[in-house]
PDB file of N, CA and C in Angstrom:
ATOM      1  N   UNK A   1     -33.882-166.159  11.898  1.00  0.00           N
ATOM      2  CA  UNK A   1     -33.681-166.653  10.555  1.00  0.00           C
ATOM      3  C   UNK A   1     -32.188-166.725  10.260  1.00  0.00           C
ATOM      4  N   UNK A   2     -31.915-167.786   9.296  1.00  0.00           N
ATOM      5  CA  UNK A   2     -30.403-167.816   8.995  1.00  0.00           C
ATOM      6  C   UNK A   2     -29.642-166.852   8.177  1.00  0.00           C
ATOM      7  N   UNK A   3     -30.467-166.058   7.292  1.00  0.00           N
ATOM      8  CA  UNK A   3     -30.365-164.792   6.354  1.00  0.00           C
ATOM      9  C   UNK A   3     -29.973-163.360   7.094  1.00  0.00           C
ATOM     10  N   UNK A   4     -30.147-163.375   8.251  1.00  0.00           N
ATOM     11  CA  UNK A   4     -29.797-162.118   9.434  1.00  0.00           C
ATOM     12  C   UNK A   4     -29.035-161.357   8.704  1.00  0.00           C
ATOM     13  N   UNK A   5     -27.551-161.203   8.282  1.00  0.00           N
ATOM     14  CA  UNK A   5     -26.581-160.471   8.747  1.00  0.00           C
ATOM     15  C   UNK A   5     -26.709-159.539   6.659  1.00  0.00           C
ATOM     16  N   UNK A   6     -28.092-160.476   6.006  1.00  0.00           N
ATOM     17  CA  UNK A   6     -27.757-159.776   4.985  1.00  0.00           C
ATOM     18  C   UNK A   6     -29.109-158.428   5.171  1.00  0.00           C
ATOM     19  N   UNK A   7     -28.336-157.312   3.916  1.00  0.00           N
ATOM     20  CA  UNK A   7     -28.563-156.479   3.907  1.00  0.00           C
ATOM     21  C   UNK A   7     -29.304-155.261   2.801  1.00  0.00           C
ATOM     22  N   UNK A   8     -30.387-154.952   2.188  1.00  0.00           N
ATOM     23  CA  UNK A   8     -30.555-154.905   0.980  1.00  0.00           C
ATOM     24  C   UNK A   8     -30.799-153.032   1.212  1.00  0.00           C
ATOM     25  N   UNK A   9     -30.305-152.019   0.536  1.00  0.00           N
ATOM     26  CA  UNK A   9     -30.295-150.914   1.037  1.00  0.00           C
ATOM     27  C   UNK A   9     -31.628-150.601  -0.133  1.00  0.00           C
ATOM     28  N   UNK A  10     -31.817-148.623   0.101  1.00  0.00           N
ATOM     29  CA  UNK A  10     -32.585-148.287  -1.127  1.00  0.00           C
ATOM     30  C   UNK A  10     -32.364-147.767  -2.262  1.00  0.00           C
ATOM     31  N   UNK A  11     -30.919-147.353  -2.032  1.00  0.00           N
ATOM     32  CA  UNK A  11     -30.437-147.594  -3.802  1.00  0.00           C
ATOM     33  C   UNK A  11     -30.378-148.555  -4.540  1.00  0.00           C
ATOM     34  N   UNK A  12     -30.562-149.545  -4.316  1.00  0.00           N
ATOM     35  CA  UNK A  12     -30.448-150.667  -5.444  1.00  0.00           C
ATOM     36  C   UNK A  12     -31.850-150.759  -5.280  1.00  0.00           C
ATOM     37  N   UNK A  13     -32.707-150.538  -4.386  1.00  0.00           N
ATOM     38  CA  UNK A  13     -34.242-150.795  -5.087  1.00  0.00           C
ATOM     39  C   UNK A  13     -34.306-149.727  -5.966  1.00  0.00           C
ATOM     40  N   UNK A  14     -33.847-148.442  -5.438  1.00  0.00           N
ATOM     41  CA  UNK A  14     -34.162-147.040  -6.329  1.00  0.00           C
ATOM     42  C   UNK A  14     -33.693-147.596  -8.022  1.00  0.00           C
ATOM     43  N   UNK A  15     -33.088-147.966  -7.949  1.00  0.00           N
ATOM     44  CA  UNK A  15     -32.193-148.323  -8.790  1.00  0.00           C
ATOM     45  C   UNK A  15     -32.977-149.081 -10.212  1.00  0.00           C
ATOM     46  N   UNK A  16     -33.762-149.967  -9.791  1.00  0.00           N
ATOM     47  CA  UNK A  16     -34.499-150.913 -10.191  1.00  0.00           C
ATOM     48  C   UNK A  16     -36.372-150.332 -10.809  1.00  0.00           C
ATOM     49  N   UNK A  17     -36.486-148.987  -9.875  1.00  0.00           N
ATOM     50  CA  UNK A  17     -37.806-148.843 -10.020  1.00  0.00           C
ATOM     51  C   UNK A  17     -38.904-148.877  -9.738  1.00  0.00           C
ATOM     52  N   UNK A  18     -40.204-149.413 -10.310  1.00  0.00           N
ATOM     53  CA  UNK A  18     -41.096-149.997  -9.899  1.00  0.00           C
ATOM     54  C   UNK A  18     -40.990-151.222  -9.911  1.00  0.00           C
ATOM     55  N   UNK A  19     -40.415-151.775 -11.087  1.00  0.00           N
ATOM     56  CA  UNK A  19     -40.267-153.483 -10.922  1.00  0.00           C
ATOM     57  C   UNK A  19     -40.121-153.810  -9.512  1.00  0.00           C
ATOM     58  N   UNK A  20     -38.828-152.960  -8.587  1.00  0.00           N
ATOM     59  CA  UNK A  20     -38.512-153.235  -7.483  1.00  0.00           C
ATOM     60  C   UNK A  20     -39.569-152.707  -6.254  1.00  0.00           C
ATOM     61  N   UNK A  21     -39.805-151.570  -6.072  1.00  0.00           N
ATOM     62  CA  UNK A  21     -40.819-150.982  -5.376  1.00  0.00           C
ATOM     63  C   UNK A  21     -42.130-150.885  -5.718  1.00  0.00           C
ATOM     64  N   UNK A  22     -42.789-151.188  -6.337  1.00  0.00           N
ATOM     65  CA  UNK A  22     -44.033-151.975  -6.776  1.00  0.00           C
ATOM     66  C   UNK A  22     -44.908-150.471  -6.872  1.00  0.00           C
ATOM     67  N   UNK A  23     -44.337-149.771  -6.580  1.00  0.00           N
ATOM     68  CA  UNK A  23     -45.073-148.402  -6.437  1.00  0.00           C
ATOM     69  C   UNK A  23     -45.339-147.779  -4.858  1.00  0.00           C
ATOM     70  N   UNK A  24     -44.791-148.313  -4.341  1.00  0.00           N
ATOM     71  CA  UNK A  24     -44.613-147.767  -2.797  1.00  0.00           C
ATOM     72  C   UNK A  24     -43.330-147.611  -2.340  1.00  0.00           C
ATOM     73  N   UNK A  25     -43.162-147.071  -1.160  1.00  0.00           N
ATOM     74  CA  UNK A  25     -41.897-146.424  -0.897  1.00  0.00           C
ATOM     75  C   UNK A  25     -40.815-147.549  -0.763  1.00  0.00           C
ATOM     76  N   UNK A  26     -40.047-147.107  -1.715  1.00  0.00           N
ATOM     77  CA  UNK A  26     -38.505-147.985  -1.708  1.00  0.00           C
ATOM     78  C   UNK A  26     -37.804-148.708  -0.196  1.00  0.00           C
ATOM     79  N   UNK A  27     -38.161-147.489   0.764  1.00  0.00           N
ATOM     80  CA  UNK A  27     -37.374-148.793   1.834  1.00  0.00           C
ATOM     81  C   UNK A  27     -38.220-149.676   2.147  1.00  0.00           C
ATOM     82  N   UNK A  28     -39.894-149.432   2.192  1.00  0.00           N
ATOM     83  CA  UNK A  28     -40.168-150.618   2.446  1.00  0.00           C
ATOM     84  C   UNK A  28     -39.685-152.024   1.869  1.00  0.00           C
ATOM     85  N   UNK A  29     -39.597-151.982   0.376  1.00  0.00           N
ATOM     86  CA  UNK A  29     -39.098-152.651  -0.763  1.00  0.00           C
ATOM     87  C   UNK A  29     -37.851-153.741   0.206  1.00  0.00           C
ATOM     88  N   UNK A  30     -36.506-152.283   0.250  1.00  0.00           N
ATOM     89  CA  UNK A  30     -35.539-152.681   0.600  1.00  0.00           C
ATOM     90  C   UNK A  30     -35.751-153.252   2.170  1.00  0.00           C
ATOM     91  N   UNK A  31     -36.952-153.387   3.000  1.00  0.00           N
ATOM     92  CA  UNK A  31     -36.864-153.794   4.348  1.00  0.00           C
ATOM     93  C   UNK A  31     -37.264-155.331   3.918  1.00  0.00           C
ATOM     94  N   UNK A  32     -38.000-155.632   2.917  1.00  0.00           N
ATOM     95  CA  UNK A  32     -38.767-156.689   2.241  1.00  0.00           C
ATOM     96  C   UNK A  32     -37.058-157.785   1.918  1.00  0.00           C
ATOM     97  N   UNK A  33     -36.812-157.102   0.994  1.00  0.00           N
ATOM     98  CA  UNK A  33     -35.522-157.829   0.838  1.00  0.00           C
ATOM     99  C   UNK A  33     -34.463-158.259   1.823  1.00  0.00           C
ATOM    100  N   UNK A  34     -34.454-157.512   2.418  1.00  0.00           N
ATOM    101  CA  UNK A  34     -33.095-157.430   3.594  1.00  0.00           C
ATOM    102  C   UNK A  34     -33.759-159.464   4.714  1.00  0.00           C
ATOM    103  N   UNK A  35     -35.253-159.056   4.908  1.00  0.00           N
ATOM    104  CA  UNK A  35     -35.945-159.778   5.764  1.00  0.00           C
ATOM    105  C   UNK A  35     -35.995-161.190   5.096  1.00  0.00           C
ATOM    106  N   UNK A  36     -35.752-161.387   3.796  1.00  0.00           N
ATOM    107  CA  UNK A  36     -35.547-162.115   2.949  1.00  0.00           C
ATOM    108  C   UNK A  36     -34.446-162.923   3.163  1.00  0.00           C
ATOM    109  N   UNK A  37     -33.286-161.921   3.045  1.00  0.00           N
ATOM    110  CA  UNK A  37     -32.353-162.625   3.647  1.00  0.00           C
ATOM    111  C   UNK A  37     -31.244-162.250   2.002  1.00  0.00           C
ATOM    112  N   UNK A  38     -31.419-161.238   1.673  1.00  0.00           N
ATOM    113  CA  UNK A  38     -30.767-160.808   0.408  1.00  0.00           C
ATOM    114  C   UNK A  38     -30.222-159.429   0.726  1.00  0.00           C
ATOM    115  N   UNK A  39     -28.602-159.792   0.153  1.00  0.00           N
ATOM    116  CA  UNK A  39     -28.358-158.182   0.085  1.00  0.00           C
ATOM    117  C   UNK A  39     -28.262-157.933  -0.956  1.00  0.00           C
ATOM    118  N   UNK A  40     -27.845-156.325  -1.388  1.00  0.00           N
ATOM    119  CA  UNK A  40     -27.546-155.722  -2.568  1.00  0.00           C
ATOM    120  C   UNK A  40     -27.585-156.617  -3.696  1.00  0.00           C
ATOM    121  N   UNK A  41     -26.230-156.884  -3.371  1.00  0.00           N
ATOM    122  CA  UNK A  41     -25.712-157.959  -4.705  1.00  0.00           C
ATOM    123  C   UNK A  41     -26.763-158.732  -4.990  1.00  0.00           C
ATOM    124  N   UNK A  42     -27.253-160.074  -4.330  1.00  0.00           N
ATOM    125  CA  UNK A  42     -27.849-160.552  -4.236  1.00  0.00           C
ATOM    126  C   UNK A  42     -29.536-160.003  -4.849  1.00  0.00           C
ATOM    127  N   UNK A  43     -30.032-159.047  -4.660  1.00  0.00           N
ATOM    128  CA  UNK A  43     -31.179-158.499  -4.679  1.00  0.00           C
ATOM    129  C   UNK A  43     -30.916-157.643  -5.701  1.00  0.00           C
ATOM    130  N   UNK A  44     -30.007-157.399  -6.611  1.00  0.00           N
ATOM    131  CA  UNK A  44     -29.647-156.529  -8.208  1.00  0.00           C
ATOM    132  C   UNK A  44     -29.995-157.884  -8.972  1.00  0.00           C
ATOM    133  N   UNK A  45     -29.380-159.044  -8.535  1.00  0.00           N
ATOM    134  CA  UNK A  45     -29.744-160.442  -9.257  1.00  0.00           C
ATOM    135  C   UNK A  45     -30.965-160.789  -9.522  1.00  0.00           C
ATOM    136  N   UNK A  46     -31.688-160.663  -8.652  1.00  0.00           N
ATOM    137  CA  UNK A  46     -33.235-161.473  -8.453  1.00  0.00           C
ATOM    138  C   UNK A  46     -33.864-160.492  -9.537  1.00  0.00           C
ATOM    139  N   UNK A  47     -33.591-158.979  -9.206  1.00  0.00           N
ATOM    140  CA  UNK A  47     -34.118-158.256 -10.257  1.00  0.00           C
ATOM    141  C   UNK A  47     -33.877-158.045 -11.583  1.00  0.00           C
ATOM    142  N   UNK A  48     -32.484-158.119 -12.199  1.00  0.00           N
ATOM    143  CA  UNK A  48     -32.127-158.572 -13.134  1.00  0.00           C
ATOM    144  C   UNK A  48     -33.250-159.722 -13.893  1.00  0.00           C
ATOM    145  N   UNK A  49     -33.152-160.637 -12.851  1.00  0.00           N
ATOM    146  CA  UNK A  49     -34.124-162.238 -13.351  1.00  0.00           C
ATOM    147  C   UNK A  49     -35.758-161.803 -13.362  1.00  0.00           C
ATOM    148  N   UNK A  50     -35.975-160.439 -13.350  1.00  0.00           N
ATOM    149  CA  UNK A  50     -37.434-159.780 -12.873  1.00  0.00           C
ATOM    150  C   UNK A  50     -38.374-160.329 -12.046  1.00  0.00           C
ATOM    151  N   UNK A  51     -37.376-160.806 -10.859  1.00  0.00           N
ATOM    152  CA  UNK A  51     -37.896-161.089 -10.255  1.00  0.00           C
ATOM    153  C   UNK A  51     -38.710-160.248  -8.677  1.00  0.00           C
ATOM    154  N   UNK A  52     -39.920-159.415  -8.858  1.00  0.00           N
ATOM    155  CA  UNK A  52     -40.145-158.703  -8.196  1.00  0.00           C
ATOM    156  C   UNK A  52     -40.377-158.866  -7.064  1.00  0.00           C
ATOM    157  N   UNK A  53     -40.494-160.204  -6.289  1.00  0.00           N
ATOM    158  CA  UNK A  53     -40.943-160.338  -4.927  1.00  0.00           C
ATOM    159  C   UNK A  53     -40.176-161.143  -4.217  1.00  0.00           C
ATOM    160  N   UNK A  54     -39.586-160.719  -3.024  1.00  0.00           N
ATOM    161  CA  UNK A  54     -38.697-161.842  -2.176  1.00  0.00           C
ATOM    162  C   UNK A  54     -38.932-162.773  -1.976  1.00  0.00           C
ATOM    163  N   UNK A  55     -40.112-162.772  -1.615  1.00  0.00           N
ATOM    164  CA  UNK A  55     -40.268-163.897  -0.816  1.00  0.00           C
ATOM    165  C   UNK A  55     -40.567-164.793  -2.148  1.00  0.00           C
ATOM    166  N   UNK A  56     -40.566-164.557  -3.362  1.00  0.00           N
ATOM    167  CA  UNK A  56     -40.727-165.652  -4.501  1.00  0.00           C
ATOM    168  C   UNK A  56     -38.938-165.714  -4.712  1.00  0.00           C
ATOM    169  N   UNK A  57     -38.152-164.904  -4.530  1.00  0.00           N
ATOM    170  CA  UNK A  57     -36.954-165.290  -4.806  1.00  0.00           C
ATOM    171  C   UNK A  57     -36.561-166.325  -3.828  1.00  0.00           C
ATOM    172  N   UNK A  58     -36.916-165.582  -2.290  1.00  0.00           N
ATOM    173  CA  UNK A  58     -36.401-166.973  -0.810  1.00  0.00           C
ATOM    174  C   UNK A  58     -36.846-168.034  -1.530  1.00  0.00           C
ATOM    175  N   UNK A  59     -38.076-168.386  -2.172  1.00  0.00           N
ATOM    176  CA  UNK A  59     -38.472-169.542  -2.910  1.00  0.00           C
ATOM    177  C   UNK A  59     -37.910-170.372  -3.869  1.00  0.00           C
ATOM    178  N   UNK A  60     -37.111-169.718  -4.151  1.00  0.00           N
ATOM    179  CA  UNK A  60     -36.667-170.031  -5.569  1.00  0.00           C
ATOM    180  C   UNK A  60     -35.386-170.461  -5.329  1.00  0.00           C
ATOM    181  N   UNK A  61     -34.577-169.618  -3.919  1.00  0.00           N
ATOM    182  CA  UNK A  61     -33.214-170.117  -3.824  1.00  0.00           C
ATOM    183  C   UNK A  61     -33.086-171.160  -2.758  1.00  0.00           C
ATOM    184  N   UNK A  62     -34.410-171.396  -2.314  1.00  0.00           N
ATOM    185  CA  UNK A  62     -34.474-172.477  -1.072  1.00  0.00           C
ATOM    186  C   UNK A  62     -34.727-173.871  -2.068  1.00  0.00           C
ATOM    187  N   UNK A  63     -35.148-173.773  -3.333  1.00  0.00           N
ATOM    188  CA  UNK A  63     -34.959-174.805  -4.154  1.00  0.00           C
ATOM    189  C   UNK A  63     -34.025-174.716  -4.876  1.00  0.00           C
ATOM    190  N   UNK A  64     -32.753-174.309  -4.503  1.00  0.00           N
ATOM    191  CA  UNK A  64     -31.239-174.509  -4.738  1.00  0.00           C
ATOM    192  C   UNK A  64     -31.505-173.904  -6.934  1.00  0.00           C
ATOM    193  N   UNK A  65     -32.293-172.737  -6.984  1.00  0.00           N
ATOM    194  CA  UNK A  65     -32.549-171.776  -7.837  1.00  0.00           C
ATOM    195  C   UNK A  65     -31.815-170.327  -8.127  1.00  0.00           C
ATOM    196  N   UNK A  66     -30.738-170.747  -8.788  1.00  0.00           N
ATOM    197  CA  UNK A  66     -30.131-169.424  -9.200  1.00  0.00           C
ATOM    198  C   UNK A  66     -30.495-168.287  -9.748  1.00  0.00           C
ATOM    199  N   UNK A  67     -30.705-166.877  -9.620  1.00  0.00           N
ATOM    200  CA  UNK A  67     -31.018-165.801 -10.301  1.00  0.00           C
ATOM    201  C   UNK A  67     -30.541-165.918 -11.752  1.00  0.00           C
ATOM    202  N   UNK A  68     -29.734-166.339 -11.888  1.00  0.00           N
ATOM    203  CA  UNK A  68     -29.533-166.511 -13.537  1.00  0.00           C
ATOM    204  C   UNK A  68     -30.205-167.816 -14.102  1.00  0.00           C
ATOM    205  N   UNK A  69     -30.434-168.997 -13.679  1.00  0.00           N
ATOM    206  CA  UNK A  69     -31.398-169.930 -13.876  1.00  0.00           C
ATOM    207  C   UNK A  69     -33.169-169.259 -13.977  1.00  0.00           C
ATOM    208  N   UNK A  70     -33.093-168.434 -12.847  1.00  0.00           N
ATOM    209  CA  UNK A  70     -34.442-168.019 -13.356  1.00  0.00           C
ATOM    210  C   UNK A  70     -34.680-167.187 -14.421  1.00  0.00           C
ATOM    211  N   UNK A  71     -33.829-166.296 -14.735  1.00  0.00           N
ATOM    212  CA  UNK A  71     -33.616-165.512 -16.107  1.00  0.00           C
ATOM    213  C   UNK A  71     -33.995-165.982 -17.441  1.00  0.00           C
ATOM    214  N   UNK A  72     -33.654-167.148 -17.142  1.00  0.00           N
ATOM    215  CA  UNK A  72     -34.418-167.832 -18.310  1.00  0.00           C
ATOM    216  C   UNK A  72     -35.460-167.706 -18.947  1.00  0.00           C
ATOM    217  N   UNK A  73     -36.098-167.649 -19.906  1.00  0.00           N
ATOM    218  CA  UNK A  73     -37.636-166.903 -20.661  1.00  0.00           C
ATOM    219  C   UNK A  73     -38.381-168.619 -20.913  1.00  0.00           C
ATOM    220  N   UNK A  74     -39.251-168.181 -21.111  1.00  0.00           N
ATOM    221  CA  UNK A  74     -40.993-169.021 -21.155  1.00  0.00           C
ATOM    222  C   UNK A  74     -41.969-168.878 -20.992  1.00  0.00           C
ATOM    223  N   UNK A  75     -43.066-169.480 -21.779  1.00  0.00           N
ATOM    224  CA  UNK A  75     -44.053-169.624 -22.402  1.00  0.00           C
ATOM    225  C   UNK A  75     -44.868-170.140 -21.085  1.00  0.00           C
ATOM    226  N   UNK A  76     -44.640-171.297 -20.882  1.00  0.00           N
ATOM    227  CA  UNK A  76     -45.232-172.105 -19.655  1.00  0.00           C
ATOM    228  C   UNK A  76     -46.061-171.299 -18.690  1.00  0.00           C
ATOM    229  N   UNK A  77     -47.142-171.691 -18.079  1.00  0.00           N
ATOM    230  CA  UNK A  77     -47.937-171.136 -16.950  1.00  0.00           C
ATOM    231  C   UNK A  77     -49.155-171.231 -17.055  1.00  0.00           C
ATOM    232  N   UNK A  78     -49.766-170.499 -16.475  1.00  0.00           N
ATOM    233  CA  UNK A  78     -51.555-169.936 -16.463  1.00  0.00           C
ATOM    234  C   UNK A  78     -51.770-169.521 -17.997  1.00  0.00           C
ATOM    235  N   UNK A  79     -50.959-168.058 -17.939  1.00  0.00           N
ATOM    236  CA  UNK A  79     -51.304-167.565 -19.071  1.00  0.00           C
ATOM    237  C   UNK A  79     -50.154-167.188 -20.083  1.00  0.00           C
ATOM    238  N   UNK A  80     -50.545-167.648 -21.401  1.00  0.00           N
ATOM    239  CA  UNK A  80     -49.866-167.706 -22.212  1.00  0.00           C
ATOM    240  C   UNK A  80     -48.716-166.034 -22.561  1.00  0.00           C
ATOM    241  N   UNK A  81     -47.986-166.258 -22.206  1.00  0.00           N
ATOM    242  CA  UNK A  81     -46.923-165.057 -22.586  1.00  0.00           C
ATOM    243  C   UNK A  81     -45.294-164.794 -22.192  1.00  0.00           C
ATOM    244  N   UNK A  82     -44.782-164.812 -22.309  1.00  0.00           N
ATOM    245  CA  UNK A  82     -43.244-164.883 -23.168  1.00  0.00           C
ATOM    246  C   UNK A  82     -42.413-164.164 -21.855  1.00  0.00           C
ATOM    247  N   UNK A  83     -41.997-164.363 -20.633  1.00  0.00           N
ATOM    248  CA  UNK A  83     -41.494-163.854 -19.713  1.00  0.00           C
ATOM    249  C   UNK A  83     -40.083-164.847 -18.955  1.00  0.00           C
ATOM    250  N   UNK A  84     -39.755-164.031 -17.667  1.00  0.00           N
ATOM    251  CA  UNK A  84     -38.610-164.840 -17.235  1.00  0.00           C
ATOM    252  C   UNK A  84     -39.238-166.189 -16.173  1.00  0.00           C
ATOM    253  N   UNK A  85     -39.005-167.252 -15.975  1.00  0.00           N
ATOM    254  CA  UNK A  85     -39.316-167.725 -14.986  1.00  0.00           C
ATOM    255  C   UNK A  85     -39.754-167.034 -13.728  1.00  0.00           C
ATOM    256  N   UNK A  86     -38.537-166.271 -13.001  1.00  0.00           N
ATOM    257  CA  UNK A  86     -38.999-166.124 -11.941  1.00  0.00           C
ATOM    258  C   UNK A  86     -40.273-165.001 -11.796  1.00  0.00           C
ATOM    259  N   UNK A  87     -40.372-164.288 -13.434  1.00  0.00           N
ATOM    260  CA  UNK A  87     -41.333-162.875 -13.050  1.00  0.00           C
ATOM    261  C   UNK A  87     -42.323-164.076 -12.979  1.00  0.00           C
ATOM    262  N   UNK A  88     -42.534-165.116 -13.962  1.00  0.00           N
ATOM    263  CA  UNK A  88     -44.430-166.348 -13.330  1.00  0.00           C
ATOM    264  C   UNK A  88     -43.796-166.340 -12.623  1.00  0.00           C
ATOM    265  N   UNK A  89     -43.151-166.740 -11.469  1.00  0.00           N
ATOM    266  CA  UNK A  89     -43.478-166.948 -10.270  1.00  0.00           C
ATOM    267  C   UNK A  89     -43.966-166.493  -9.647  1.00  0.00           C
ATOM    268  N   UNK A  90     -43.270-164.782  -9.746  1.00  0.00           N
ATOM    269  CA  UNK A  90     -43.496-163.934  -9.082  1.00  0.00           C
ATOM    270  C   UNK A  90     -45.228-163.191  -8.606  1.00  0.00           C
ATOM    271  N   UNK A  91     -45.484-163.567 -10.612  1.00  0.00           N
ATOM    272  CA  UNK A  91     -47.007-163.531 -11.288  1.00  0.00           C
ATOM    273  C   UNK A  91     -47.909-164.444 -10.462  1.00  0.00           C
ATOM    274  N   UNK A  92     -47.357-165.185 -10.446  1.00  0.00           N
ATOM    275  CA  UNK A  92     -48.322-166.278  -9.910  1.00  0.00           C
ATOM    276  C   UNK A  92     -48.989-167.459 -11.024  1.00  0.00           C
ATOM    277  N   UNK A  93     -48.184-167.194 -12.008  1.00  0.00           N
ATOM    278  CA  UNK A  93     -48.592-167.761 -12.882  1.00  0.00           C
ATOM    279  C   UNK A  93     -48.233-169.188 -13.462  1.00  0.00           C
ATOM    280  N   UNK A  94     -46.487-169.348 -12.032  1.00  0.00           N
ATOM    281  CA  UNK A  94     -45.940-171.009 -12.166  1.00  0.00           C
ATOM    282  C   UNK A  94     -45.629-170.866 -10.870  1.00  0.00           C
ATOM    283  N   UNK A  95     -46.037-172.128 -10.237  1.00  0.00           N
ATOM    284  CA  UNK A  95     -45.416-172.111  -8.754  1.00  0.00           C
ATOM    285  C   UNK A  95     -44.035-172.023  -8.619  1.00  0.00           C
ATOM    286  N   UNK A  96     -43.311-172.259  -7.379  1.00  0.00           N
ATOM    287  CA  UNK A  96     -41.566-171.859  -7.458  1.00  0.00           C
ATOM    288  C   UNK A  96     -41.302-173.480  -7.758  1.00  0.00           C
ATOM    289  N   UNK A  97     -42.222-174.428  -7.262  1.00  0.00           N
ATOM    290  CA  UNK A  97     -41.373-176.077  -7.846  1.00  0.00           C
ATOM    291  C   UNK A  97     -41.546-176.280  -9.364  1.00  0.00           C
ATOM    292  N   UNK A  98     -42.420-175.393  -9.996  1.00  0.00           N
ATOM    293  CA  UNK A  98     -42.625-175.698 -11.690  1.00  0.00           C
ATOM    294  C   UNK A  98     -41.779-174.626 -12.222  1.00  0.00           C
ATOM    295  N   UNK A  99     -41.404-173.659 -11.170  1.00  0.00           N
ATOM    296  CA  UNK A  99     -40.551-172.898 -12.244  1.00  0.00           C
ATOM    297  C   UNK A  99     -38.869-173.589 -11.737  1.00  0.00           C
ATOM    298  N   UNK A 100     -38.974-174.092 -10.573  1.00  0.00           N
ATOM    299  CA  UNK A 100     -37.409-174.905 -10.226  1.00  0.00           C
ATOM    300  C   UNK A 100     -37.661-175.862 -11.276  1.00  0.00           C
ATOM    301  N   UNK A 101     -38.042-176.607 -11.632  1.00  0.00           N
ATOM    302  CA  UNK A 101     -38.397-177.635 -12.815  1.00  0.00           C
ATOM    303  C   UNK A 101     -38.183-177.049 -14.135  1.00  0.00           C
ATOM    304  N   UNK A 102     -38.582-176.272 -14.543  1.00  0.00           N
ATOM    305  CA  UNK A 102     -38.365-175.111 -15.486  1.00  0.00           C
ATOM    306  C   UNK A 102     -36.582-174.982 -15.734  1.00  0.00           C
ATOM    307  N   UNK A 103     -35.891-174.677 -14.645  1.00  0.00           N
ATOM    308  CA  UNK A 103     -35.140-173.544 -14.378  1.00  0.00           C
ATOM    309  C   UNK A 103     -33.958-175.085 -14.525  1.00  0.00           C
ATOM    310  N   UNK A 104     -34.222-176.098 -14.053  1.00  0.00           N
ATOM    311  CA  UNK A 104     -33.271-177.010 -14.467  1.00  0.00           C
ATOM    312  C   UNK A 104     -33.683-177.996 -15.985  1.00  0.00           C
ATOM    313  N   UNK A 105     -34.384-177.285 -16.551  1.00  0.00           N
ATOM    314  CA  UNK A 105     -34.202-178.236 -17.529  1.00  0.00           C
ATOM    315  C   UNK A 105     -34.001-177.594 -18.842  1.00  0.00           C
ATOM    316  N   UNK A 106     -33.590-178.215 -19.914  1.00  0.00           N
ATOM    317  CA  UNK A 106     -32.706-177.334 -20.922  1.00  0.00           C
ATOM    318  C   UNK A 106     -33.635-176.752 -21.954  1.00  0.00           C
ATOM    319  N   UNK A 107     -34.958-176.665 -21.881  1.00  0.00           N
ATOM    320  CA  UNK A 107     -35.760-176.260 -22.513  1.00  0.00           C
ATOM    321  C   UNK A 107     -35.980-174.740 -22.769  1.00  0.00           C
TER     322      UNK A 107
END
C-alpha cells in the first residue's frame, strides 16, 4: 500500500476514547489506523471530524475529503439526526460519495 511509512500510535487513540477504540483494546484501534495509512496527526483529525472508522476515513480522503470538510454537521441520511458527516459515514447512514457530495457543497 502507498500509506506504509505512516504511523498511528496508542496515545492518540487513548486519547480519544471510545469514539476511537470502540471499546476494545486501543492498539488494536491504533494498528487499524496505522494500516489505513494515517498517522497521529492525521488520525487526531479524522477524530476530531468523529470520525470513528478508518477505513471510512481512507474513504473519505481517497475522495480528495478533508477531516475538516467532514466536520461539517447534518441532517441528511437514513436517519434523521444532527451529526458530523463523516460520523454517517462512519454510521452507515451516508455513503462516503454522498457524504463527499455533502462535504463539498455549501449547505
Amino acid at each position: 500500500m502507498h500509506w506504509s511509512g505512516s504511523r498511528t500510535s496508542v496515545e492518540t487513540i487513548s486519547r480519544y476514547g471510545e469514539l476511537a477504540d470502540r471499546g476494545e483494546d486501543p492498539s488494536v484501534a491504533a494498528r487499524a489506523w496505522s494500516t489505513a495509512g494515517f498517522d497521529d496527526e492525521e488520525t487526531a483529525l479524522w477524530l476530531d471530524a468523529r470520525c470513528f472508522d478508518p477505513q471510512t476515513a481512507r474513504d473519505l480522503a481517497d475522495l480528495a475529503v478533508t477531516p475538516a470538510q467532514a466536520s461539517k454537521r447534518t441532517r441528511d441520511g437514513r436517519r434523521d439526526y444532527i451529526d458530523t458527516i463523516a460520523f454517517k459515514v462512519a454510521s452507515g447512514d451516508l455513503s462516503a460519495r454522498q457524504g463527499a457530495a455533502r462535504a463539498g457543497s455549501s449547505r
